[in-house]
N, C-alpha and C. Protein backbone atom coordinates (compact mmCIF):
# COMPACT_ATOMS: atom_id res chain seq x y z
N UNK A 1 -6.04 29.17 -33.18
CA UNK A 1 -5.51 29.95 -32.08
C UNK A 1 -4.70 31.10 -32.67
N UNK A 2 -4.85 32.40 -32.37
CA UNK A 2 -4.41 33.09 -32.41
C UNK A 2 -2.69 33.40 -32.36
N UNK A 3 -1.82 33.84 -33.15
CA UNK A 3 -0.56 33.84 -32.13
C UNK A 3 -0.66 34.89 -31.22
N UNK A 4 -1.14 35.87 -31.15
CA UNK A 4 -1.25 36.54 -30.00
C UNK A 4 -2.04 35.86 -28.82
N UNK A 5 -2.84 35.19 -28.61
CA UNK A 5 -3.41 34.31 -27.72
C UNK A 5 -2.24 33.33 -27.84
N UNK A 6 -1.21 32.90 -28.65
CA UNK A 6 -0.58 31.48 -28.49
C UNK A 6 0.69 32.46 -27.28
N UNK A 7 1.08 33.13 -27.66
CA UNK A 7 2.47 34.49 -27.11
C UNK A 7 1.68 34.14 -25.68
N UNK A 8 0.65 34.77 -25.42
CA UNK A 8 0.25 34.90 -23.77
C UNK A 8 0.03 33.79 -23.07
N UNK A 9 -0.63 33.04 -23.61
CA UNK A 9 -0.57 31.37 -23.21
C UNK A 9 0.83 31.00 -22.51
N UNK A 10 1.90 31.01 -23.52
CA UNK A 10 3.16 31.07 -23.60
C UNK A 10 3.90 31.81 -22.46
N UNK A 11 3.87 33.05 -22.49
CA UNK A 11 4.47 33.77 -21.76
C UNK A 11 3.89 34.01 -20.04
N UNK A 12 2.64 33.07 -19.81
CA UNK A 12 2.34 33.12 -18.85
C UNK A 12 2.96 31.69 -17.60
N UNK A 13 2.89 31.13 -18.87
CA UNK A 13 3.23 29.58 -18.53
C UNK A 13 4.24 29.68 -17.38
N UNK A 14 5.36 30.09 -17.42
CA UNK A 14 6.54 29.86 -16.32
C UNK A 14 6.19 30.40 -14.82
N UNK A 15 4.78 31.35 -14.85
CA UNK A 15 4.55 31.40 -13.79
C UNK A 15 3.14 30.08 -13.18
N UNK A 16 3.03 29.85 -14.01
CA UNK A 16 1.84 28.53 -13.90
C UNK A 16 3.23 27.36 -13.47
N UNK A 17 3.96 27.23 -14.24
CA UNK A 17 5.16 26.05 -14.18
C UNK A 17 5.86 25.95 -12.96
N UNK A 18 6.26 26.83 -12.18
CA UNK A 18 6.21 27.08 -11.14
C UNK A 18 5.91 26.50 -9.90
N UNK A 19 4.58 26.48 -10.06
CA UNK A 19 3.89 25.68 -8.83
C UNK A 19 2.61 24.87 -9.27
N UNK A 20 3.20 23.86 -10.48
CA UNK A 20 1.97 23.53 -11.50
C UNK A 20 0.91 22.16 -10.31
N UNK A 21 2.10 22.16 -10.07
CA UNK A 21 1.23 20.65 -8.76
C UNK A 21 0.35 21.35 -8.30
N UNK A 22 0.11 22.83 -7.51
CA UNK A 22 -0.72 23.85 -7.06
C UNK A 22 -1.70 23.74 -7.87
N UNK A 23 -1.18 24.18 -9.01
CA UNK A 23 -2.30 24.45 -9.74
C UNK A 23 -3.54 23.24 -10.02
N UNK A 24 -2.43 22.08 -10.23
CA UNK A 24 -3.28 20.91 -10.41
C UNK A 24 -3.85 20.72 -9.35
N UNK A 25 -3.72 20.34 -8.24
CA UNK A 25 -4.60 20.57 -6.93
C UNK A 25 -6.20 21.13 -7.08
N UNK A 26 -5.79 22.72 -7.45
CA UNK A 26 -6.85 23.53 -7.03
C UNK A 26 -7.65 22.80 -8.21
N UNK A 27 -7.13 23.04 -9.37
CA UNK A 27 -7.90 22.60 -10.63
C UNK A 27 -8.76 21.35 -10.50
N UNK A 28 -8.17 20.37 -9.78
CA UNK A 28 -9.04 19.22 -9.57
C UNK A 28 -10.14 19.55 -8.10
N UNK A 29 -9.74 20.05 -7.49
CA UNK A 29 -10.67 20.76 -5.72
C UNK A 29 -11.54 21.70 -6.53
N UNK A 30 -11.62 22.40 -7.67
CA UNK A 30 -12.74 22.90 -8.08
C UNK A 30 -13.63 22.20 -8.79
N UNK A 31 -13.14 21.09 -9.88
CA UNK A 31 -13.79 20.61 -10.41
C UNK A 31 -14.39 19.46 -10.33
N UNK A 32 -14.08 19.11 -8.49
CA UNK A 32 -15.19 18.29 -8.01
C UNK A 32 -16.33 18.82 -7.00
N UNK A 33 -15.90 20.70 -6.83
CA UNK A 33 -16.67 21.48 -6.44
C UNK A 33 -17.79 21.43 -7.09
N UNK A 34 -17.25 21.70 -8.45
CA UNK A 34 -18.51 22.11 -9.44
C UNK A 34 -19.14 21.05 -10.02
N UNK A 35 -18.67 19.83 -9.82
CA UNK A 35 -19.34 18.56 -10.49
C UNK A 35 -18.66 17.23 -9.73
N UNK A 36 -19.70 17.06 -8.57
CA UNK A 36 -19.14 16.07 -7.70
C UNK A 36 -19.52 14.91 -8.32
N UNK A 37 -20.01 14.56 -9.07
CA UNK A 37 -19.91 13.06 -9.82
C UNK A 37 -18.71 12.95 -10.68
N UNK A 38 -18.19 14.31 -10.73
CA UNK A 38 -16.97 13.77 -11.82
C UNK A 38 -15.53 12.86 -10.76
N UNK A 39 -15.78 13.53 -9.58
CA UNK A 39 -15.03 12.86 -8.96
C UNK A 39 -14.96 11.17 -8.91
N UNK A 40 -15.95 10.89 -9.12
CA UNK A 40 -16.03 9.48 -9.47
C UNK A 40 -15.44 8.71 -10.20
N UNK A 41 -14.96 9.96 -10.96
CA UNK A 41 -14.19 9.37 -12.58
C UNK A 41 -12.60 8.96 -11.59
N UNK A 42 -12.44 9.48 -10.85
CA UNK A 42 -11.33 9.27 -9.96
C UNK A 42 -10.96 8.65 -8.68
N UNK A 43 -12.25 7.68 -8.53
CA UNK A 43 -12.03 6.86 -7.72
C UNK A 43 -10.83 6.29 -6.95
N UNK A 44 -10.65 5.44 -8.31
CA UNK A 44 -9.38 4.71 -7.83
C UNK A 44 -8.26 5.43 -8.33
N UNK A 45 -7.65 6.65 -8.92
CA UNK A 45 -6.43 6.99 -9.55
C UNK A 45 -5.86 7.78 -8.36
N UNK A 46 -4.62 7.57 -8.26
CA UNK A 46 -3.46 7.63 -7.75
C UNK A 46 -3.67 9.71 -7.86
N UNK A 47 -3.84 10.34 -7.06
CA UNK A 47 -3.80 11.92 -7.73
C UNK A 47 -2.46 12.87 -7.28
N UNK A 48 -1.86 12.00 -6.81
CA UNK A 48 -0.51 12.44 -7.07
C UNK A 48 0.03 12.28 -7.98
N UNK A 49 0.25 11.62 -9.04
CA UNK A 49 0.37 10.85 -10.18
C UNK A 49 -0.95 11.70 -11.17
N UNK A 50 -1.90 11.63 -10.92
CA UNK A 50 -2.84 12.75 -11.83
C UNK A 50 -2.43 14.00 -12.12
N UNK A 51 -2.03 14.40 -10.56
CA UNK A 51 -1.84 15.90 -10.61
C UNK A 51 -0.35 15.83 -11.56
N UNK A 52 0.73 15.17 -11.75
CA UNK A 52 1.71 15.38 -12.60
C UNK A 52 1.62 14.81 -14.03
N UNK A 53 0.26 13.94 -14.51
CA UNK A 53 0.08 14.16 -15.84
C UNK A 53 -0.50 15.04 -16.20
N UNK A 54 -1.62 15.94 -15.20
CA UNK A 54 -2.02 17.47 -15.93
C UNK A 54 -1.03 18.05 -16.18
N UNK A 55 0.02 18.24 -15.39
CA UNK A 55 0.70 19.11 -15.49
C UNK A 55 1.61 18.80 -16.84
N UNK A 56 2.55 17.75 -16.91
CA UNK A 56 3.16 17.25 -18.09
C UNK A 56 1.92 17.54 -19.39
N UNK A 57 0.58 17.51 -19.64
CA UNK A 57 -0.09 17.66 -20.72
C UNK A 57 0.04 19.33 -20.90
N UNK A 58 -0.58 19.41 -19.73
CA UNK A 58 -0.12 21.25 -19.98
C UNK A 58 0.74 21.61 -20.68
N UNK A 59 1.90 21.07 -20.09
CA UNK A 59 3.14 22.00 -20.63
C UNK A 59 3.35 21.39 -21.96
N UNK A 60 2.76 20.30 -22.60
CA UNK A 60 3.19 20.03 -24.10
C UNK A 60 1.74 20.95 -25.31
N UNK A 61 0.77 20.77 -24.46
CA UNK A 61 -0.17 21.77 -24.86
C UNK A 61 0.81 23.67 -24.95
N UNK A 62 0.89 23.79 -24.19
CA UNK A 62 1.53 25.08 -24.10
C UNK A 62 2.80 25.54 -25.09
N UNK A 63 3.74 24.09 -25.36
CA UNK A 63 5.03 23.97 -25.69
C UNK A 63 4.43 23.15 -27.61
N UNK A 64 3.41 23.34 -27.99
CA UNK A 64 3.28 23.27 -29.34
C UNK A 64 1.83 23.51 -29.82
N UNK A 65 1.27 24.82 -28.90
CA UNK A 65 0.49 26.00 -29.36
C UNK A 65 0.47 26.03 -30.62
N UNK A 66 1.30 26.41 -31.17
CA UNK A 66 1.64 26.88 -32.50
C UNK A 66 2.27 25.93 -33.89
N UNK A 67 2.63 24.29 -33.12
CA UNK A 67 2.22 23.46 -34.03
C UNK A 67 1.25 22.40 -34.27
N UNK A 68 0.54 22.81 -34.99
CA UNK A 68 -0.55 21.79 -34.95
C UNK A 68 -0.20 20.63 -35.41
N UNK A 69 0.55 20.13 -36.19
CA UNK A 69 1.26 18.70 -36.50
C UNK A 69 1.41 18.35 -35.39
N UNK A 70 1.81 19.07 -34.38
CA UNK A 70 2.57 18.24 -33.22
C UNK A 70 1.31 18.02 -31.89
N UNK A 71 0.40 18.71 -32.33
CA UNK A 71 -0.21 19.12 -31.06
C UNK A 71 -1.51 18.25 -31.39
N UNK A 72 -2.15 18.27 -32.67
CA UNK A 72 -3.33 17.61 -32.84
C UNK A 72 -3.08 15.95 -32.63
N UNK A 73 -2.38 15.71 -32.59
CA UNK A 73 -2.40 14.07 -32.54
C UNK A 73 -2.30 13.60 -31.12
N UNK A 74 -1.65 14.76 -30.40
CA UNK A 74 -1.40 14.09 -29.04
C UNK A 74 -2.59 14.48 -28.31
N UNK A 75 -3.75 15.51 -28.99
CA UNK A 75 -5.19 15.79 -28.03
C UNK A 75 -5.58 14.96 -28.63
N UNK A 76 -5.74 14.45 -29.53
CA UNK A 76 -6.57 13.37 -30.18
C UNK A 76 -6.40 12.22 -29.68
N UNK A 77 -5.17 11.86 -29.36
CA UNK A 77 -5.19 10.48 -28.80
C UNK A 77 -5.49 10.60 -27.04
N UNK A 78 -5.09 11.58 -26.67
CA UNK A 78 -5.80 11.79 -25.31
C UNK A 78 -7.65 11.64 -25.19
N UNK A 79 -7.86 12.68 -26.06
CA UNK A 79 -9.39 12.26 -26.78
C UNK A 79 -10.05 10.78 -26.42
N UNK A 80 -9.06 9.90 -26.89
CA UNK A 80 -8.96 8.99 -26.95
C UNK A 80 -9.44 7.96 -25.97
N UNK A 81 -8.02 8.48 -25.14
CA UNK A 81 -7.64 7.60 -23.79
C UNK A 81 -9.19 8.33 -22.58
N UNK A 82 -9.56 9.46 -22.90
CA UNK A 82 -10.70 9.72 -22.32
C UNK A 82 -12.14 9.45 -21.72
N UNK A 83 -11.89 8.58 -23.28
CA UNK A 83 -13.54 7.87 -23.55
C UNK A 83 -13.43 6.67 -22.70
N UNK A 84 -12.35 6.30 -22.75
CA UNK A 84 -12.21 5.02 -21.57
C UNK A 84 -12.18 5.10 -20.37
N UNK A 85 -12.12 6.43 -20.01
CA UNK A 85 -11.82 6.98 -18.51
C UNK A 85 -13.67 7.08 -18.12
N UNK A 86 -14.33 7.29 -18.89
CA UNK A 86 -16.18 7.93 -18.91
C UNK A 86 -16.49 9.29 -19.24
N UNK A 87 -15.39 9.42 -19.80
CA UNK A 87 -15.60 10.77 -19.68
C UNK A 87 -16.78 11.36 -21.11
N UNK A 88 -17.66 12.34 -20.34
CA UNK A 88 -18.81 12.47 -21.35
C UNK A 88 -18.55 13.98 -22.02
N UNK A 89 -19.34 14.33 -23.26
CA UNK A 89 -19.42 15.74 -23.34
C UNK A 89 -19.68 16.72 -22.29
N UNK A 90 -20.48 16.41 -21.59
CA UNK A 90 -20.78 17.08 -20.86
C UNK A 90 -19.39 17.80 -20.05
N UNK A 91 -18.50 16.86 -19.69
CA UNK A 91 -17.37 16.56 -18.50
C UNK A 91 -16.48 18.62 -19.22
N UNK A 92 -16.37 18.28 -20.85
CA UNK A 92 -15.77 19.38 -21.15
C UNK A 92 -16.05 20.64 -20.53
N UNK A 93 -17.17 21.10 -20.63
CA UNK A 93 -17.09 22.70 -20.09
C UNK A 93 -16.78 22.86 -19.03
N UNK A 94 -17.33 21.72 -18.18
CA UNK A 94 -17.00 21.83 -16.57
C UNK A 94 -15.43 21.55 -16.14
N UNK A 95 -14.46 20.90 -16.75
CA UNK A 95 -13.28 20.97 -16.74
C UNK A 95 -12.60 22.30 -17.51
N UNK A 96 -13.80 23.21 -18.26
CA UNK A 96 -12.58 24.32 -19.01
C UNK A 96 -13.02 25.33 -17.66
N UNK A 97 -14.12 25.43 -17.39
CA UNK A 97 -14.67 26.45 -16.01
C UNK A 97 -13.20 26.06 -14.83
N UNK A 98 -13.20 24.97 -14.60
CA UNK A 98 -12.10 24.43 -13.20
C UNK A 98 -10.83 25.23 -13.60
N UNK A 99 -10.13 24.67 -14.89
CA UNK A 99 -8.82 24.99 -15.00
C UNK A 99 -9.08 26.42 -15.22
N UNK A 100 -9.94 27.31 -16.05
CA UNK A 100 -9.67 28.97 -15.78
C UNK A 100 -9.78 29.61 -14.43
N UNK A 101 -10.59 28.54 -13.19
CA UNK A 101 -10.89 28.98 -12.36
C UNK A 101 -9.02 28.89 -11.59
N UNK A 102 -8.30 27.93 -11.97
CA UNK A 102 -7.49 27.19 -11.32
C UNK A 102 -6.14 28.88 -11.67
N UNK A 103 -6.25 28.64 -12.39
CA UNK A 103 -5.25 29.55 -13.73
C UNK A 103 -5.67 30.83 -13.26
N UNK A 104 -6.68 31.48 -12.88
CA UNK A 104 -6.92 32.89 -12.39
C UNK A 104 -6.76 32.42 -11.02
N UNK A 105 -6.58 31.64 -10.04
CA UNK A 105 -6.37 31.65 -8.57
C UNK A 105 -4.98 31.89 -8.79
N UNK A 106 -4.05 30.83 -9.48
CA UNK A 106 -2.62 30.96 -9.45
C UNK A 106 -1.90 32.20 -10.05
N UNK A 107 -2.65 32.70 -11.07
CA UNK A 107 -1.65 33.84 -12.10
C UNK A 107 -1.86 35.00 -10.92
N UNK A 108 -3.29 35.16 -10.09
CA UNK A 108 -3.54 36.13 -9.47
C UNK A 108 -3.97 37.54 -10.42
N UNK A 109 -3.18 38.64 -10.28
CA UNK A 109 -3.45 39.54 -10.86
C UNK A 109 -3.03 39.67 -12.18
N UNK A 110 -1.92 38.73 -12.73
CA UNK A 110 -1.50 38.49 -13.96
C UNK A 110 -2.21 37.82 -14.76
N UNK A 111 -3.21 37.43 -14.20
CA UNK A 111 -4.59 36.89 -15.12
C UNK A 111 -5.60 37.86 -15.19
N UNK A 112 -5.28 38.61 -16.63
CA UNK A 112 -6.22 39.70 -16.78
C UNK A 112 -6.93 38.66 -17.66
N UNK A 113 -8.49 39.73 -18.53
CA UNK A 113 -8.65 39.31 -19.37
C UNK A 113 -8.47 39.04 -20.34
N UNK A 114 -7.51 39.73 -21.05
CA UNK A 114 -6.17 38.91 -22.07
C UNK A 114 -5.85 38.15 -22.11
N UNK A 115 -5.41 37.34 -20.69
CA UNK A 115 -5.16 36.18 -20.43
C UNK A 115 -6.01 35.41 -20.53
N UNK A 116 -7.02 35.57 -19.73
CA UNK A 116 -8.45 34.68 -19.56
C UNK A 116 -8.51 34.24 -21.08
N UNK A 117 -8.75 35.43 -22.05
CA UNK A 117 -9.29 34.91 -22.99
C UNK A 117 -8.46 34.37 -24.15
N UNK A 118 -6.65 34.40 -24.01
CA UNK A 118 -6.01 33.43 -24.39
C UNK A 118 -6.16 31.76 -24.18
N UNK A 119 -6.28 31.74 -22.79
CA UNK A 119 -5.82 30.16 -21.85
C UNK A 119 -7.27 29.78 -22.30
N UNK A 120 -8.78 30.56 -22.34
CA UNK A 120 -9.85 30.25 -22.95
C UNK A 120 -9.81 29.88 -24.42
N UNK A 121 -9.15 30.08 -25.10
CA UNK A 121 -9.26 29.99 -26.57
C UNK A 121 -8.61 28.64 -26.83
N UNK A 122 -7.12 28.83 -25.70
CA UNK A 122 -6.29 27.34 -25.94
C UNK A 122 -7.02 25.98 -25.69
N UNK A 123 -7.95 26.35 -24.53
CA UNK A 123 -8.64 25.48 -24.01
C UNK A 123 -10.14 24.80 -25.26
N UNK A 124 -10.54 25.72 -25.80
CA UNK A 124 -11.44 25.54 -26.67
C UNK A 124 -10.81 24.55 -27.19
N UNK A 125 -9.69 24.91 -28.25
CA UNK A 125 -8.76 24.09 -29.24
C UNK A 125 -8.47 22.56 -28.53
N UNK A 126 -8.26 22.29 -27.54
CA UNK A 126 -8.32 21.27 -27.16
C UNK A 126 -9.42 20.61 -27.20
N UNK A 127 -10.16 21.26 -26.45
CA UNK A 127 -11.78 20.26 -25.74
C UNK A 127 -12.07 19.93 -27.11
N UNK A 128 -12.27 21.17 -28.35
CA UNK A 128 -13.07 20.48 -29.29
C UNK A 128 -12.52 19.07 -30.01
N UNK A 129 -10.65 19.07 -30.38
CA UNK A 129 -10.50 17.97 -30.15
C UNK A 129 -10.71 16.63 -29.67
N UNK A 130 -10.70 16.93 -28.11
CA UNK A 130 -11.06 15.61 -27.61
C UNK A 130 -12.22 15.08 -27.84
N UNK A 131 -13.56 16.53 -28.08
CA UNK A 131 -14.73 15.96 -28.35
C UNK A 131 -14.69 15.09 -29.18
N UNK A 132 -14.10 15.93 -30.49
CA UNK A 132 -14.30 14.77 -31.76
C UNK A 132 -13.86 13.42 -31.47
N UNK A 133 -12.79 13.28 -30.92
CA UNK A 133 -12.06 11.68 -30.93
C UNK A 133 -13.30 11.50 -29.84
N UNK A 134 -14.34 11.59 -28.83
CA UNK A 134 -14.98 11.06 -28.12
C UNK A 134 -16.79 10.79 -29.43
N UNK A 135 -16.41 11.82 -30.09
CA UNK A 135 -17.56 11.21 -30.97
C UNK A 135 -17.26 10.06 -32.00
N UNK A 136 -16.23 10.34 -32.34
CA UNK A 136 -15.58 9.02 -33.16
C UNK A 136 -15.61 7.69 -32.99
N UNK A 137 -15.49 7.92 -31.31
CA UNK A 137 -15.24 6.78 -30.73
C UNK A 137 -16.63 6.00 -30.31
N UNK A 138 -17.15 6.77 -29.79
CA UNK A 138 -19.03 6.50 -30.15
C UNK A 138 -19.07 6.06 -30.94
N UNK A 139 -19.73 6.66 -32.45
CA UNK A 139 -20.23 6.61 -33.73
C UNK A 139 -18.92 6.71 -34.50
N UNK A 140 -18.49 5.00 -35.05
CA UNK A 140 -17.41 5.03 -35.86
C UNK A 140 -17.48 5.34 -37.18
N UNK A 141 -19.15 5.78 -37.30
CA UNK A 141 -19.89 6.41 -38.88
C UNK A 141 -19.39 7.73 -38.73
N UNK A 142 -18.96 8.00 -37.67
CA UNK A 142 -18.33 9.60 -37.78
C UNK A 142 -17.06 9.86 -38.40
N UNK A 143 -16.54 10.67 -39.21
CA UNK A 143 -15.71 10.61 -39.62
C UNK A 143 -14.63 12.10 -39.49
């Protein structure tokens, strides 16, 4: 990640922080728009309670951008906790599409493409994370 992509990430955040429950809302109302089987993955979970662990991941995603000691272990073990949820490769792109979709409804006009393609880059850095801990967790020949 860039620090100039980590700065805008950053500096956008307090208006995302704001009204992050919003955000989580929309973020999840799109991304059973765009992939109504994923909703399934959410059957039974509490999404009041969902919507405030996106938000709490967010903001530690956001709040150690720039350390990866601190940051790779906690996507990794989310990674983790994922694979138990069902969650497939597939699930990634369609959750990075929701939250930019979510993130340009809320920033509004403060989501230029600067932005876009910061909160896109942060988002990469994650997913590919979780992928790996979801391939790992598959194929323990993976290393």
């Amino acid at each position: 990640m860039t620090p100039e992509h980590a700065q805008l990430v950053r500096s956008t955040w307090p208006a995302v922080a704001a009204d992050v429950d919003a955000l989580a809302s929309r973020f999840y109302r799109h991304l059973f728009e765009l992939d109504g089987a994923a909703a399934g993955l959410f059957a039974t979970v509490d999404m009041t309670a969902q919507r405030a662990k996106l938000a709490r991941t967010l903001g530690v995603i956001v709040a150690t951008l720039d350390d990866p000691d601190a940051l790779l272990p906690v996507i990794g073990a989310l990674g983790k906790r994922h694979v138990g949820y069902g969650v497939e490769q597939r699930h990634y792109d369609t959750v990075g599409d929701a939250l930019l979709w979510a993130l340009r409804d809320t920033l509004g006009t403060a989501f230029t493409p600067e932005v876009h393609d910061a909160w896109a880059e942060a988002y990469t850095l994650v997913a590919s994370v979780m992928r790996r801990a979801l391939v790992r967790t598959n194929d323990p020949a993976v290393s």
